[in-house]
Structure formats: C-alpha cells, structure tokens
Protein backbone atom coordinates (compact mmCIF):
# COMPACT_ATOMS: atom_id res chain seq x y z
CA UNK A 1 -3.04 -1.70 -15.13
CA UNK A 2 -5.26 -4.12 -12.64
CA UNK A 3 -4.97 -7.21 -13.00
CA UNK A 4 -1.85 -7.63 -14.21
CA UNK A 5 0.42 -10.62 -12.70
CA UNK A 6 1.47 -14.16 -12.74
CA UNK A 7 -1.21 -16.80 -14.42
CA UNK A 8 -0.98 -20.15 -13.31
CA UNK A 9 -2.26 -23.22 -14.25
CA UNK A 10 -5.45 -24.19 -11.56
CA UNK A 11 -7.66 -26.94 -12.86
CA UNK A 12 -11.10 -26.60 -10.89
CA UNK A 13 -11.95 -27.30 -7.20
CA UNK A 14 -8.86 -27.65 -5.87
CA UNK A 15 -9.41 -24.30 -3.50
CA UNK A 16 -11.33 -25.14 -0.10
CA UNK A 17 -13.39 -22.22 0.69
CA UNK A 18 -15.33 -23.13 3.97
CA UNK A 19 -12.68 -25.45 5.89
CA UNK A 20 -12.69 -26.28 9.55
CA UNK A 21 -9.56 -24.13 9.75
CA UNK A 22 -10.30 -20.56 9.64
CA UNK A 23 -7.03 -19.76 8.13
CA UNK A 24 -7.03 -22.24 5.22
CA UNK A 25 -6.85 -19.46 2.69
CA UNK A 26 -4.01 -17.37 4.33
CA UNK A 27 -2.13 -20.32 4.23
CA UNK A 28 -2.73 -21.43 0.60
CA UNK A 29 -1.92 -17.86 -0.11
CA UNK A 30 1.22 -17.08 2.29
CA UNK A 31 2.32 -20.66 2.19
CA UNK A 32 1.93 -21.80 -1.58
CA UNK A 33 0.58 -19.36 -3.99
CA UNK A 34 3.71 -16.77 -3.33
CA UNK A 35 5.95 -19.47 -4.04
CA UNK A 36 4.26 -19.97 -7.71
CA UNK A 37 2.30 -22.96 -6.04
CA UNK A 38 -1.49 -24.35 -6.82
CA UNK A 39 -3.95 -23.86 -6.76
CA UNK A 40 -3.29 -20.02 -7.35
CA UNK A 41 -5.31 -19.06 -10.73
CA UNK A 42 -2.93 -15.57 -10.77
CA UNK A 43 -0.28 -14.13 -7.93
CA UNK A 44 -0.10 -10.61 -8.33
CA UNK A 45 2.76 -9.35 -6.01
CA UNK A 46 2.74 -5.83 -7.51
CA UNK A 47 -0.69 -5.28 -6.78
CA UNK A 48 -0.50 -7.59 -3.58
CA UNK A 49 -3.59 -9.64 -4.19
CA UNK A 50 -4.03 -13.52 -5.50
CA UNK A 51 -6.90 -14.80 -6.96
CA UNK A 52 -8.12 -18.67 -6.33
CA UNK A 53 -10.86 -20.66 -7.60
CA UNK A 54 -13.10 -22.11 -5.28
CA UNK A 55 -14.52 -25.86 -4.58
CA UNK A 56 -17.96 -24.07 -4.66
CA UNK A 57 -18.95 -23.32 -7.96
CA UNK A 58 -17.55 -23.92 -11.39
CA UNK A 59 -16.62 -20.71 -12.28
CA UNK A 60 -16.49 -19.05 -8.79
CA UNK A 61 -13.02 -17.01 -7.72
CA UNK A 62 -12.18 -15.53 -4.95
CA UNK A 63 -9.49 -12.47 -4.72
CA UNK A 64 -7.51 -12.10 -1.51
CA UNK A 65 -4.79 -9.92 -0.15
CA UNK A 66 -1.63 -11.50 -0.25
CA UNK A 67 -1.18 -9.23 3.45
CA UNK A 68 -2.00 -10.10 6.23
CA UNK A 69 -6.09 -8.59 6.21
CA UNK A 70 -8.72 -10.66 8.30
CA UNK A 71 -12.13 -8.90 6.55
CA UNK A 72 -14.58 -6.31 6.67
CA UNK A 73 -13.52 -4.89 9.86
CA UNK A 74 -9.33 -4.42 9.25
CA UNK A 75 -8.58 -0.91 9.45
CA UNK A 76 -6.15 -1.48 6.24
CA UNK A 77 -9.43 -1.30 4.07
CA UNK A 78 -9.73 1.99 5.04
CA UNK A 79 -6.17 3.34 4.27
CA UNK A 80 -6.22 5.34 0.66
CA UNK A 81 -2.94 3.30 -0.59
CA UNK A 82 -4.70 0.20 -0.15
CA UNK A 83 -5.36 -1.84 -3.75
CA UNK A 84 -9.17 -1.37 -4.74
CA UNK A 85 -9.77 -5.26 -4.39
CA UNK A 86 -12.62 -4.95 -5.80
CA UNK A 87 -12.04 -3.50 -9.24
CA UNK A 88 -8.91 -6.19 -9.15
CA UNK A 89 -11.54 -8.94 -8.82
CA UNK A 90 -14.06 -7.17 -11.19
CA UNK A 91 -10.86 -7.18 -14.15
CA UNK A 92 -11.50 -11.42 -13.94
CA UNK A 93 -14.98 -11.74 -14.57
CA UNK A 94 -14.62 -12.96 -17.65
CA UNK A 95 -13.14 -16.09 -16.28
CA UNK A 96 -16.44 -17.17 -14.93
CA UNK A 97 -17.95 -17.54 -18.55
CA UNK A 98 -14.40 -19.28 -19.16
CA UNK A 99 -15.20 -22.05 -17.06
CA UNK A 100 -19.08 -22.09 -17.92
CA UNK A 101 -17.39 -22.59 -21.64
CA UNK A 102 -20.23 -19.71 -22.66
CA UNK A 103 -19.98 -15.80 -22.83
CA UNK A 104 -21.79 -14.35 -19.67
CA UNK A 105 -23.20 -10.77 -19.88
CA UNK A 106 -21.46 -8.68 -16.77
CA UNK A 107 -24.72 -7.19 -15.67
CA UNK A 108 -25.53 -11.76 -14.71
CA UNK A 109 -21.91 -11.17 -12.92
CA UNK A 110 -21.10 -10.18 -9.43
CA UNK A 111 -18.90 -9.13 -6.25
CA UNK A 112 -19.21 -9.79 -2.66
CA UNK A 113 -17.95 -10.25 0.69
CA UNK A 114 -19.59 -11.11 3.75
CA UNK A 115 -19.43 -9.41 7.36
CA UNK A 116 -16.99 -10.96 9.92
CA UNK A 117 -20.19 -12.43 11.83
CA UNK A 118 -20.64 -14.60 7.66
CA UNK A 119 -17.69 -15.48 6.54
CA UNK A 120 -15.98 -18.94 7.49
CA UNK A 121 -12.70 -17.53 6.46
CA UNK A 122 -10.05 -14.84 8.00
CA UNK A 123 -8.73 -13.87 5.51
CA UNK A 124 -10.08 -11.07 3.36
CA UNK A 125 -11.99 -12.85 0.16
CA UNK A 126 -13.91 -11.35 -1.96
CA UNK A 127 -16.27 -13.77 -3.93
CA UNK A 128 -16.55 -13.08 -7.79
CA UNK A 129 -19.44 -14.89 -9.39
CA UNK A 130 -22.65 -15.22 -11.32
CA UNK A 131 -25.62 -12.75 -9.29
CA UNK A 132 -28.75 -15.19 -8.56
CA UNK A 133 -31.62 -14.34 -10.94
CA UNK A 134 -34.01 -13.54 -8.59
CA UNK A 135 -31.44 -10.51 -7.06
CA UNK A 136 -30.70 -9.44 -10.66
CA UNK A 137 -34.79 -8.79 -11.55
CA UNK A 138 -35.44 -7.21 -8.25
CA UNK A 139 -32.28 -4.40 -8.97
CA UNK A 140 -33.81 -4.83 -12.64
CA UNK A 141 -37.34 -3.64 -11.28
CA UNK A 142 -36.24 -0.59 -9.04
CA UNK A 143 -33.45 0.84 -10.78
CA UNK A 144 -35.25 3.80 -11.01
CA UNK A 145 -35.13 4.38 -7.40
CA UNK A 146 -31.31 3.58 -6.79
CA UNK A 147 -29.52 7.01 -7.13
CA UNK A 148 -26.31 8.42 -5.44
CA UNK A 149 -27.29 8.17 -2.12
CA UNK A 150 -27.37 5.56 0.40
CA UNK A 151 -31.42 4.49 0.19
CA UNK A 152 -33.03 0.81 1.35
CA UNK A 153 -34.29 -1.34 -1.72
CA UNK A 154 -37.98 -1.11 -2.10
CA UNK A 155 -38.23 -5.35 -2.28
CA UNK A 156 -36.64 -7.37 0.68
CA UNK A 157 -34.14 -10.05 -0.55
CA UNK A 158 -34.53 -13.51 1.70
CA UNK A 159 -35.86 -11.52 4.10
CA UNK A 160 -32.69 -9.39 3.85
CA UNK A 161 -33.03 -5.80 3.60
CA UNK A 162 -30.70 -3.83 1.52
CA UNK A 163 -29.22 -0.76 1.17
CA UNK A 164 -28.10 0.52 -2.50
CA UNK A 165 -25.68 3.49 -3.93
CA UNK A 166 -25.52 4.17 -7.82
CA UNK A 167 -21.81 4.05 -8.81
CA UNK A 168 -20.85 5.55 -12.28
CA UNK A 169 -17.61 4.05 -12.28
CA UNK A 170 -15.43 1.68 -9.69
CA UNK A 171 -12.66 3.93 -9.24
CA UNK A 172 -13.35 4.29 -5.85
CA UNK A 173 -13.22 1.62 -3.40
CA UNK A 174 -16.44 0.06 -1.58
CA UNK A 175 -14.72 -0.66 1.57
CA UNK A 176 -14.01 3.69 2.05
CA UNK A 177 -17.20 4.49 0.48
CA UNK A 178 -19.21 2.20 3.14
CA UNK A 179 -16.97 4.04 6.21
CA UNK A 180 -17.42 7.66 4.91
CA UNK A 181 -21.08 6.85 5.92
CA UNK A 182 -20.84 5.14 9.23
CA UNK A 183 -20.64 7.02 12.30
CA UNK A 184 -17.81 4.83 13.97
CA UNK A 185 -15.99 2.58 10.98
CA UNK A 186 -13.44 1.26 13.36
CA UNK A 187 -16.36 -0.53 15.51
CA UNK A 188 -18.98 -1.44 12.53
CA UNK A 189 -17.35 -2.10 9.62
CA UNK A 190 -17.02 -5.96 10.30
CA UNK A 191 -20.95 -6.39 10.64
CA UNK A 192 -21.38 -4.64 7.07
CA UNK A 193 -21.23 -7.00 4.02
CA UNK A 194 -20.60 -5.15 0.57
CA UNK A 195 -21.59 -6.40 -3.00
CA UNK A 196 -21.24 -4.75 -6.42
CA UNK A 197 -23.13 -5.81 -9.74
CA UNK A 198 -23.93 -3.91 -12.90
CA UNK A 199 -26.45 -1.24 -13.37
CA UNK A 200 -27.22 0.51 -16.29
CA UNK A 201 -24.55 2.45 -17.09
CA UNK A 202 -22.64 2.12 -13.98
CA UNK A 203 -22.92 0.04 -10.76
CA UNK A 204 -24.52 -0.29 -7.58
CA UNK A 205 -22.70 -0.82 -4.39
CA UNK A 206 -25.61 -3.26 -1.84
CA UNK A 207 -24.92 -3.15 1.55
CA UNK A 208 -26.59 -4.65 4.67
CA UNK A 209 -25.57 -5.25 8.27
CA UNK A 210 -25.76 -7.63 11.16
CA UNK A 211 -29.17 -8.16 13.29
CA UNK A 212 -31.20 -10.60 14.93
CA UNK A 213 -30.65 -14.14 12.23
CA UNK A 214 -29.22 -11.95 9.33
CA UNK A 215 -25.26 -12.34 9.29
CA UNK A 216 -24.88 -10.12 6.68
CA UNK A 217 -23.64 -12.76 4.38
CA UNK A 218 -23.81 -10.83 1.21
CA UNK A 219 -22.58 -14.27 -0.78
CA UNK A 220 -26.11 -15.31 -0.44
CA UNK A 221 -26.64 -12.77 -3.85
CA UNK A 222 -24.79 -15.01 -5.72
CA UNK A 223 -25.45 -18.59 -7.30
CA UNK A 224 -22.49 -20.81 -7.57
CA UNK A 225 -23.91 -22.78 -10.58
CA UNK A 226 -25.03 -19.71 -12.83
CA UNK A 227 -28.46 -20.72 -13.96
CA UNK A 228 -29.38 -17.52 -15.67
CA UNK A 229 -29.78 -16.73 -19.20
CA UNK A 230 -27.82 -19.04 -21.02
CA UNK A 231 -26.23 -18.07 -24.76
C-alpha cells in the first residue's frame, strides 16, 4: 500500500526549506526524522521516503528519500526498484486541505520538483501543494491538445515553455518516463524539472528544461497559500 508508515505529530513551519545549508533536509531526515524526531509529518522506512511540512506554505509538504538521492540528475531515479516518489507524495494530498481546514478538489492540487540548476536543496524533494490558478486554467483551456505524447503547451507559462504527456494512471514513475525520452539521461536529467496535476480522467506529467534565465524551477506552478476556489 503507499503511503503507509509512521505519523508523527508536526505542528506547522517548523521544516526550513530554502536554508543557507544545502543539506538542511538530509540532515533533518538522516539525523532526526529516522530516529522518530520532528518535524517529520510521517517516516516511512518500508517504502524509504519521509514526508515534512515546509516553512513555506500552510499546507505545503515535501516527500524525500530517506537515501542518500541529491535530485533530478541521480541515476537511482532511473533504477526500476526505486519507490515511485511521486505517487507516495500524491497518497498525502489530502493533507493540504487538512491544514487549509477546507476540502480541496485534487484537480487545485499538485506535484513538483525542480532541476538541479532550481532547487536550493540536495536532497531529492518533491513539493506537494495547491497548483496556482492561472497554471490550472491554461491546462483547463488546452486539454484537448495534451495526448500521449510528449507535445509543447500551446500558452507559455511566466515565460516558461512547457512540455505535457497525458497519463491515465501514476503507476509509472515520472522520473523513467522523462529518461525514456532523452537522448543521454545520465547528462540531462538534472536540467529537467517534472510536475504532475490532474487532468480529466487521468494526469499530465509538465516538463521543461534549463536555458538562458529559465532554471527549470517547476515549483513556480504552485502557490504556497492556495487562493483558488474556496468551499
């Protein structure tokens, strides 16, 4: 079952996300959370991943490896016993609308992680939290074009332009999907960021890379104080 594991008690913003010290989350993980410490939200050794809430945002998580697995461009990502991170972070959404004290609709919900050139952090984290508004119409308006193969976005996004994949289910993880694509995985995987969101029946899988100003910081999707539609 995903998900499963250890809950533990983590009153809000005790997690520091974007920290001077690039290895602030490794250590919170290696050094307190896998000794049943805060400010773990859930330790799952089985499935070797924790999940923290972060300073930024009220309801914003983030899921990370409790190995050793600096980000987009570890080769671990790409081995087929790896955990699916991402569907182990997608079984907590509803802990967002927890902390929002309101029900959120999954399709306002979303994944991502950034490239190695946008992250602050090295340590894999994948961020798990409300999808701005503005990204949500513009998937919203062109879901008729997103299909099962790799295609840009018709609409930019901050200037950012994005690639999307139609996903009928999350069994399969983002991280092998993006390399089965990519001529040499080993070398450009870490300036690829990933994010995954609702789409009609399914999902799509957004993807964009490093050039020129754009880090591929995929986070930029999401909003940290989920102003959509409220209940």
């Amino acid at each position: 079952m995903l998900g499963t594991g250890t809950a533990l008690a983590s009153p809000p913003g005790l997690v520091i996300h974007k920290d001077h010290d690039p290895d602030v989350l490794w250590k919170l993980v290696h050094g307190r959370c896998a000794r049943g410490l805060k400010p773990c939200a859930v330790y799952d050794e089985t499935h070797g991943f924790a999940l923290l809430h972060s300073i930024e945002g009220q309801g914003q998580y983030l899921l990370i490896p409790t190995e050793k697995v600096t980000g987009m461009e570890s080769p671990a990502l790409l081995r087929p016993e790896q955990p699916n991170y991402f569907a182990e972070a997608w079984a907590y959404r509803e802990r967002v609308g927890q902390d929002y004290h309101r029900s959120i609709p999954e399709s306002e919900l979303s994944l991502a992680i950034n490239s190695a050139h946008g992250r602050s952090q090295n340590q894999l984290h994948i961020h798990l939290d409300c999808i701005d508004t503005r990204m949500r119409a513009l998937l919203d308006r062109n879901e008729a074009s997103i299909g099962p193969s790799w295609s840009y976005l018709p609409e930019s996004f901050n200037n950012h332009r994005y690639r999307a994949l139609y996903l009928a289910t999350m069994n399969g993880s983002p991280f092998r999907i993006l390399a089965a694509r990519l001529a040499h995985p080993e070398q450009e995987m870490g300036n690829h960021t990933l994010i995954l969101t609702p789409l009609g029946a399914g999902y799509v899988l957004l993807d964009d890379v490093v050039g020129g100003d754009d880090r591929a910081s995929g986070e930029e999707i999401q909003d940290h104080e989920c102003q959509g539609r409220r209940n």
